[in-house]
N, C-alpha and C. Protein backbone atom coordinates (compact mmCIF):
# COMPACT_ATOMS: atom_id res chain seq x y z
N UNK A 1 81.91 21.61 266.12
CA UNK A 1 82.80 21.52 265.00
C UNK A 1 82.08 21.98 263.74
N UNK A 2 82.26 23.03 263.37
CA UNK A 2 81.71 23.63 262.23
C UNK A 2 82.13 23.34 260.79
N UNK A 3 83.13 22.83 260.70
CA UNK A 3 84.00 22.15 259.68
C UNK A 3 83.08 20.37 259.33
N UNK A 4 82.93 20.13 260.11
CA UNK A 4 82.04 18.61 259.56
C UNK A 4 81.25 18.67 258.51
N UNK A 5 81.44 18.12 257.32
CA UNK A 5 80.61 18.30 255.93
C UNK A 5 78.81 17.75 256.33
N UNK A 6 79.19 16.97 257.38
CA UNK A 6 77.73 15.85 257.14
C UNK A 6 76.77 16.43 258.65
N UNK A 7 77.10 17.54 259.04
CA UNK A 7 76.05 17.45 260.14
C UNK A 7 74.82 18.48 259.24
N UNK A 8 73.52 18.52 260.54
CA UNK A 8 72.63 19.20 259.50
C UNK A 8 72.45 20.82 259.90
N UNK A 9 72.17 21.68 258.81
CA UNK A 9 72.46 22.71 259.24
C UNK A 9 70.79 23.15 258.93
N UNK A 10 70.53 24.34 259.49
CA UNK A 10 68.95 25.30 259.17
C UNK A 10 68.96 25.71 258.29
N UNK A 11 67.86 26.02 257.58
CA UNK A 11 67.71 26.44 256.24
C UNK A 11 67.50 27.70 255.92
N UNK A 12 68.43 28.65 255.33
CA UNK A 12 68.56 30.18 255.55
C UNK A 12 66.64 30.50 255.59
N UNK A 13 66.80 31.16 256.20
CA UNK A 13 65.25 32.15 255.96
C UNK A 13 64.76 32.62 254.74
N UNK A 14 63.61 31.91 254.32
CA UNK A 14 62.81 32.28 253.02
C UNK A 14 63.28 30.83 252.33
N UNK A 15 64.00 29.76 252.55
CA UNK A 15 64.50 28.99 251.26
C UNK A 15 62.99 27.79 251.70
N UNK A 16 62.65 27.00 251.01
CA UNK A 16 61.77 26.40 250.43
C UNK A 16 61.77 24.94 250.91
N UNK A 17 61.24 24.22 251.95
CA UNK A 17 61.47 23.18 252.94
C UNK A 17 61.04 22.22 251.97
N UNK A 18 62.10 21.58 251.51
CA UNK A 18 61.80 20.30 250.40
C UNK A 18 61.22 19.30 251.26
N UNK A 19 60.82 18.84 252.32
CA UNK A 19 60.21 17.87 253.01
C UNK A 19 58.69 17.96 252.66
N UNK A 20 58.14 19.13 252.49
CA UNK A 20 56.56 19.34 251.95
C UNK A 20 56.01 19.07 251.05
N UNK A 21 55.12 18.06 251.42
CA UNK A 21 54.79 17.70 250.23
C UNK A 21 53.44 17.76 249.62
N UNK A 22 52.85 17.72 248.63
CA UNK A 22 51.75 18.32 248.31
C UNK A 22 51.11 17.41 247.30
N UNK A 23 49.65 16.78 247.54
CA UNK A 23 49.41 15.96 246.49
C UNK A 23 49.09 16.32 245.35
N UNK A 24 49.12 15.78 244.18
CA UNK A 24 49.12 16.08 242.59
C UNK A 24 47.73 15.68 242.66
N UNK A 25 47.02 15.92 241.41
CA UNK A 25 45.87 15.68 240.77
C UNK A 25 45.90 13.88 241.16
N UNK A 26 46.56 13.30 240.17
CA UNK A 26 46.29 12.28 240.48
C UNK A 26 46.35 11.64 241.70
N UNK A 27 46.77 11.95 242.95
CA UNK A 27 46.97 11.16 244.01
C UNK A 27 45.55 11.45 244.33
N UNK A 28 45.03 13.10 244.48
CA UNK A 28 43.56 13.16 244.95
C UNK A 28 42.46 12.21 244.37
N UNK A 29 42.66 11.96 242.69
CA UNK A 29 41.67 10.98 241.77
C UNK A 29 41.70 9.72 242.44
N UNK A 30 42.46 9.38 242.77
CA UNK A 30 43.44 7.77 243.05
C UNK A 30 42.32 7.60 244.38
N UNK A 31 42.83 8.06 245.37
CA UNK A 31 42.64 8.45 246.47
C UNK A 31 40.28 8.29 246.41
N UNK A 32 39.79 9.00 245.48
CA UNK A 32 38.33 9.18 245.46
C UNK A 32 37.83 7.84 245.07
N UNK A 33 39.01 7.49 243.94
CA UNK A 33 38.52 6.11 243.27
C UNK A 33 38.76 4.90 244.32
N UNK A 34 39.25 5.05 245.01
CA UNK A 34 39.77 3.72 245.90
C UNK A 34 38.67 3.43 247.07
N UNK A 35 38.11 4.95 247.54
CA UNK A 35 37.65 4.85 248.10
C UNK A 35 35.97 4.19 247.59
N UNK A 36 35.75 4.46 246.77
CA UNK A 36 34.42 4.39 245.89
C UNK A 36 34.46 3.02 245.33
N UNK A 37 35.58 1.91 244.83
CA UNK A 37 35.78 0.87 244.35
C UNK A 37 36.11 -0.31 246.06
N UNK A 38 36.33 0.73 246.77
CA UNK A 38 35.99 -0.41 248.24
C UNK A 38 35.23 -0.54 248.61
N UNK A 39 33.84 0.71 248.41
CA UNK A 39 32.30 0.09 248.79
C UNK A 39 31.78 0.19 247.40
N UNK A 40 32.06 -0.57 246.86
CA UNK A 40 31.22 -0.48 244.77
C UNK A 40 30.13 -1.29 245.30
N UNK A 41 30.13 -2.43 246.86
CA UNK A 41 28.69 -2.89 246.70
C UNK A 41 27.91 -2.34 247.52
N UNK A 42 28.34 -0.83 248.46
CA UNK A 42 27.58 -0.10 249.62
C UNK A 42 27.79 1.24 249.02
N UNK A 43 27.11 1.38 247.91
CA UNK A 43 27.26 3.22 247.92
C UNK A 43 26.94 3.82 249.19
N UNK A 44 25.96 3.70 249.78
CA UNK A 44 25.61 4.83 250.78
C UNK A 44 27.11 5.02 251.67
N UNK A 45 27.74 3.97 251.95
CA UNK A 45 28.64 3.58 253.10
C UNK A 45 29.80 4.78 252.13
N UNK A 46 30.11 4.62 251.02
CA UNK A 46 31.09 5.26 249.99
C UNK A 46 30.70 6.65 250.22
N UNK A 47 29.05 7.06 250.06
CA UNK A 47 29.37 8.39 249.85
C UNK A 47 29.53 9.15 251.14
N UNK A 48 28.68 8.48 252.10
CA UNK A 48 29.74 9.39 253.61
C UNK A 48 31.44 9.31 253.13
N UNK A 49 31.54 8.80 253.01
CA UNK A 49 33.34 8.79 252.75
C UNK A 49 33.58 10.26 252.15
N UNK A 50 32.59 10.03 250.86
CA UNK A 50 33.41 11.18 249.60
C UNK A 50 32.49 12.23 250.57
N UNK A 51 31.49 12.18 251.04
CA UNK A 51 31.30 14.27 252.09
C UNK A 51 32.28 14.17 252.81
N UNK A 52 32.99 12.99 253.85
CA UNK A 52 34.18 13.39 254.17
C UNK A 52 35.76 13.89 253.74
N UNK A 53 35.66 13.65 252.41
CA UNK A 53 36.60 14.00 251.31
C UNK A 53 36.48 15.51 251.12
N UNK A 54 34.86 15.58 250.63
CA UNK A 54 34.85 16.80 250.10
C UNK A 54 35.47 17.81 251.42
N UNK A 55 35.53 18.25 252.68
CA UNK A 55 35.95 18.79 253.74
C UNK A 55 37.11 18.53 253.52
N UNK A 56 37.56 17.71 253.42
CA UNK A 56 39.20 17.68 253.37
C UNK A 56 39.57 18.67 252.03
N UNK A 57 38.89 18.44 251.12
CA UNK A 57 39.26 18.97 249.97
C UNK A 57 39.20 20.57 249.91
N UNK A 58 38.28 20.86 250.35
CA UNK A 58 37.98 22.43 250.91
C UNK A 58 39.02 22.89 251.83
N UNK A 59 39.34 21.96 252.80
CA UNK A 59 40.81 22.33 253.72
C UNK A 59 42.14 22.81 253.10
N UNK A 60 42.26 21.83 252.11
CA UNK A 60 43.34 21.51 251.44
C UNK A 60 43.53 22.77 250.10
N UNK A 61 42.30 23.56 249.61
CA UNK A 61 42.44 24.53 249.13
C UNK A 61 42.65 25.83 249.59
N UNK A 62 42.02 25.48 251.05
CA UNK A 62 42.00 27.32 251.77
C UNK A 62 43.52 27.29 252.13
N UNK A 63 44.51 26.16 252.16
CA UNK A 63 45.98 25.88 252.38
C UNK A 63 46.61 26.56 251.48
N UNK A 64 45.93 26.22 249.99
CA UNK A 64 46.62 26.48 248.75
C UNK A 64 47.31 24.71 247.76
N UNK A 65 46.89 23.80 248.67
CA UNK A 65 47.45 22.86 248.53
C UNK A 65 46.65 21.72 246.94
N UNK A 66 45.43 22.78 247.18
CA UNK A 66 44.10 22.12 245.99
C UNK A 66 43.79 23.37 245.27
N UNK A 67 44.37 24.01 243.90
CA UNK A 67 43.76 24.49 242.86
C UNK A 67 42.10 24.46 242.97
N UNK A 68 42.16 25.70 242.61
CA UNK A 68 40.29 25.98 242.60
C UNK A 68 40.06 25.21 241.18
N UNK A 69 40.93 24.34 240.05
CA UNK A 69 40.54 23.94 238.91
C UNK A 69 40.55 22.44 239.37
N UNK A 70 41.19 21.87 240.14
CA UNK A 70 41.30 21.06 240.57
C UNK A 70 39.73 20.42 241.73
N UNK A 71 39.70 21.55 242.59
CA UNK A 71 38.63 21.19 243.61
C UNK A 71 37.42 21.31 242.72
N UNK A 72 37.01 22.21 241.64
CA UNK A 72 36.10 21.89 241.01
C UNK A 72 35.57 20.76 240.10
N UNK A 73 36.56 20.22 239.74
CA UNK A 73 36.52 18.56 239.13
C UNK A 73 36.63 17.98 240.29
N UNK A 74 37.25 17.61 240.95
CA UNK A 74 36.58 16.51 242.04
C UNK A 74 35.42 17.21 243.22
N UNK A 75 34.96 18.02 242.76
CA UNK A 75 33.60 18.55 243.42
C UNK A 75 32.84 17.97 242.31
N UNK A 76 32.61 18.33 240.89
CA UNK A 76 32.17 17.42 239.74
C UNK A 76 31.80 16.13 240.00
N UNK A 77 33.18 15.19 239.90
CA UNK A 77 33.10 13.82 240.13
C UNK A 77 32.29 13.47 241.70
N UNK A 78 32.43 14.08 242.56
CA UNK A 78 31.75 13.58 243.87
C UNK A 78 30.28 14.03 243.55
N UNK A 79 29.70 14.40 242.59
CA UNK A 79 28.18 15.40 242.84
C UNK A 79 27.89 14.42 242.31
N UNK A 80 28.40 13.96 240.83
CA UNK A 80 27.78 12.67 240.78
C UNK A 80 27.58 11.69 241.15
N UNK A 81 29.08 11.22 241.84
CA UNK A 81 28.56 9.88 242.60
C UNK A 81 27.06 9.93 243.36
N UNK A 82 27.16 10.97 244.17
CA UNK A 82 26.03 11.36 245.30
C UNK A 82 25.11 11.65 245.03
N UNK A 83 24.74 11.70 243.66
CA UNK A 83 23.28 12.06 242.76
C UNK A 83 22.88 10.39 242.33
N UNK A 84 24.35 9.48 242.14
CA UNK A 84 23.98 8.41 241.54
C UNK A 84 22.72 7.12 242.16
N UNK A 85 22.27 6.76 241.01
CA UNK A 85 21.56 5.67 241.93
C UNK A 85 22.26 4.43 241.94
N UNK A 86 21.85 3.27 242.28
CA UNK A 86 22.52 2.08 242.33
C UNK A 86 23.29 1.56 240.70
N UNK A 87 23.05 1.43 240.01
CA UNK A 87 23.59 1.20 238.51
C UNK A 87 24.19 2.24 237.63
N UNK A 88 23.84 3.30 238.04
CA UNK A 88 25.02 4.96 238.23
C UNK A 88 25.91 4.75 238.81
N UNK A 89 25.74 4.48 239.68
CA UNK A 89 26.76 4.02 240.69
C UNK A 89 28.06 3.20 239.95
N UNK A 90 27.82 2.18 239.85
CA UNK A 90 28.43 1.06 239.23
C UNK A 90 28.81 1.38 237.63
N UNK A 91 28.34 2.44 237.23
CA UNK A 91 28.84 2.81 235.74
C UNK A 91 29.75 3.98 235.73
N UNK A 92 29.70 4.78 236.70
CA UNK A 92 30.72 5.27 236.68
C UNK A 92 32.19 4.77 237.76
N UNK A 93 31.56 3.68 238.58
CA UNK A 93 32.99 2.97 238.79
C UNK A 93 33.92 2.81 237.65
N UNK A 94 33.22 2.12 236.48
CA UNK A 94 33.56 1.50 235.42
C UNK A 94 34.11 2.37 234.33
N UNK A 95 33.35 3.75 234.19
CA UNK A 95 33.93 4.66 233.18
C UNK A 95 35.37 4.97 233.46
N UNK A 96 36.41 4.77 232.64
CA UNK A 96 37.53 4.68 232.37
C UNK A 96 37.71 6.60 232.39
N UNK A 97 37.11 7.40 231.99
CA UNK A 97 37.58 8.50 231.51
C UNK A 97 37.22 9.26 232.29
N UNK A 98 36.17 8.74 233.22
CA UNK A 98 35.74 10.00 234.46
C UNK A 98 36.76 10.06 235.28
N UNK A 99 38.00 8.98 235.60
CA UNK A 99 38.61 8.92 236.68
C UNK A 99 39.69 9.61 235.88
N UNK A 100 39.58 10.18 234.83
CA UNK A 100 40.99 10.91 234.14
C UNK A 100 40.97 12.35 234.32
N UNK A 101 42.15 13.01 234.53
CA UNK A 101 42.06 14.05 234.77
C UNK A 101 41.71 15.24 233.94
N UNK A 102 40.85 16.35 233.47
CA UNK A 102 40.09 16.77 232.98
C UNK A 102 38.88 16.21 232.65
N UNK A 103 38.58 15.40 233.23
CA UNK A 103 37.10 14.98 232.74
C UNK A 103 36.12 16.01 233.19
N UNK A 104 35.01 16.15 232.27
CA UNK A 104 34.49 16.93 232.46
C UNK A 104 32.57 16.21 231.87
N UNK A 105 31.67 16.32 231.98
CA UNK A 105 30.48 15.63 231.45
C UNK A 105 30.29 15.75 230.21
N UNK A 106 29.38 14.85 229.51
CA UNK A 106 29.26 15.36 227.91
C UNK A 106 28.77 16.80 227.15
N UNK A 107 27.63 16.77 228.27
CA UNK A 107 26.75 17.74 228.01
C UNK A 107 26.71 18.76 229.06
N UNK A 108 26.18 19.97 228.67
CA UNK A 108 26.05 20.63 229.94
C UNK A 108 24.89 20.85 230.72
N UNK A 109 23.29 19.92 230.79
CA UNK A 109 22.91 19.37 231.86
C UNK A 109 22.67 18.09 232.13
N UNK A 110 23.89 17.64 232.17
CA UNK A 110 24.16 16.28 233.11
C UNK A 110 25.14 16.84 234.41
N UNK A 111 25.56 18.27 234.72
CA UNK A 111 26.12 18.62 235.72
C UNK A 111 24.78 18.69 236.87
């Protein structure tokens, strides 16, 4: 019955599959911070996490799904964690502005 308003039909060729979805900046930030604020008392345990991030994150660009402006700030934010020592660590849990999007360091060698 081709006349039924409510059955589902295919989506002409070329139109744009609204089911895909693609994370924003912030879900990726969200996502680094959560992981990093669940071991705030095991960095080491955290930063295997974030090298496993970073792979995802590299995946997720050769997709198109992660901006090369994007993967470079949270390549940023993960270099530091992974440079950090124990009280580095814990200060940039705490910095309010690193977890914001454009953050970028003060200076340019603290990269």
């Amino acid at each position: 019955m081709g006349w039924w308003p409510f059955s589902k039909k295919n989506p002409p060729q070329g139109q744009i599959d609204s089911t895909v979805h693609i994370k924003g900046t912030r879900t990726w930030l969200t996502e680094l911070q959560e992981i990093c604020e669940k071991f705030y008392n095991n960095p080491e345990a955290a930063k295997i996490q974030i090298r496993e991030m970073q792979i995802e994150w590299v995946d997720a660009n050769k997709k198109d799904e992660v901006s090369n402006d994007l993967l470079d700030g949270l390549n940023r934010r993960s270099i530091r964690l992974l440079n950090s020592n124990d009280s580095e660590w814990l200060s940039l849990l705490d910095n309010i502005d690193f977890w914001k999007p454009g953050w970028r360091p003060n200076s340019e060698n603290e990269d």
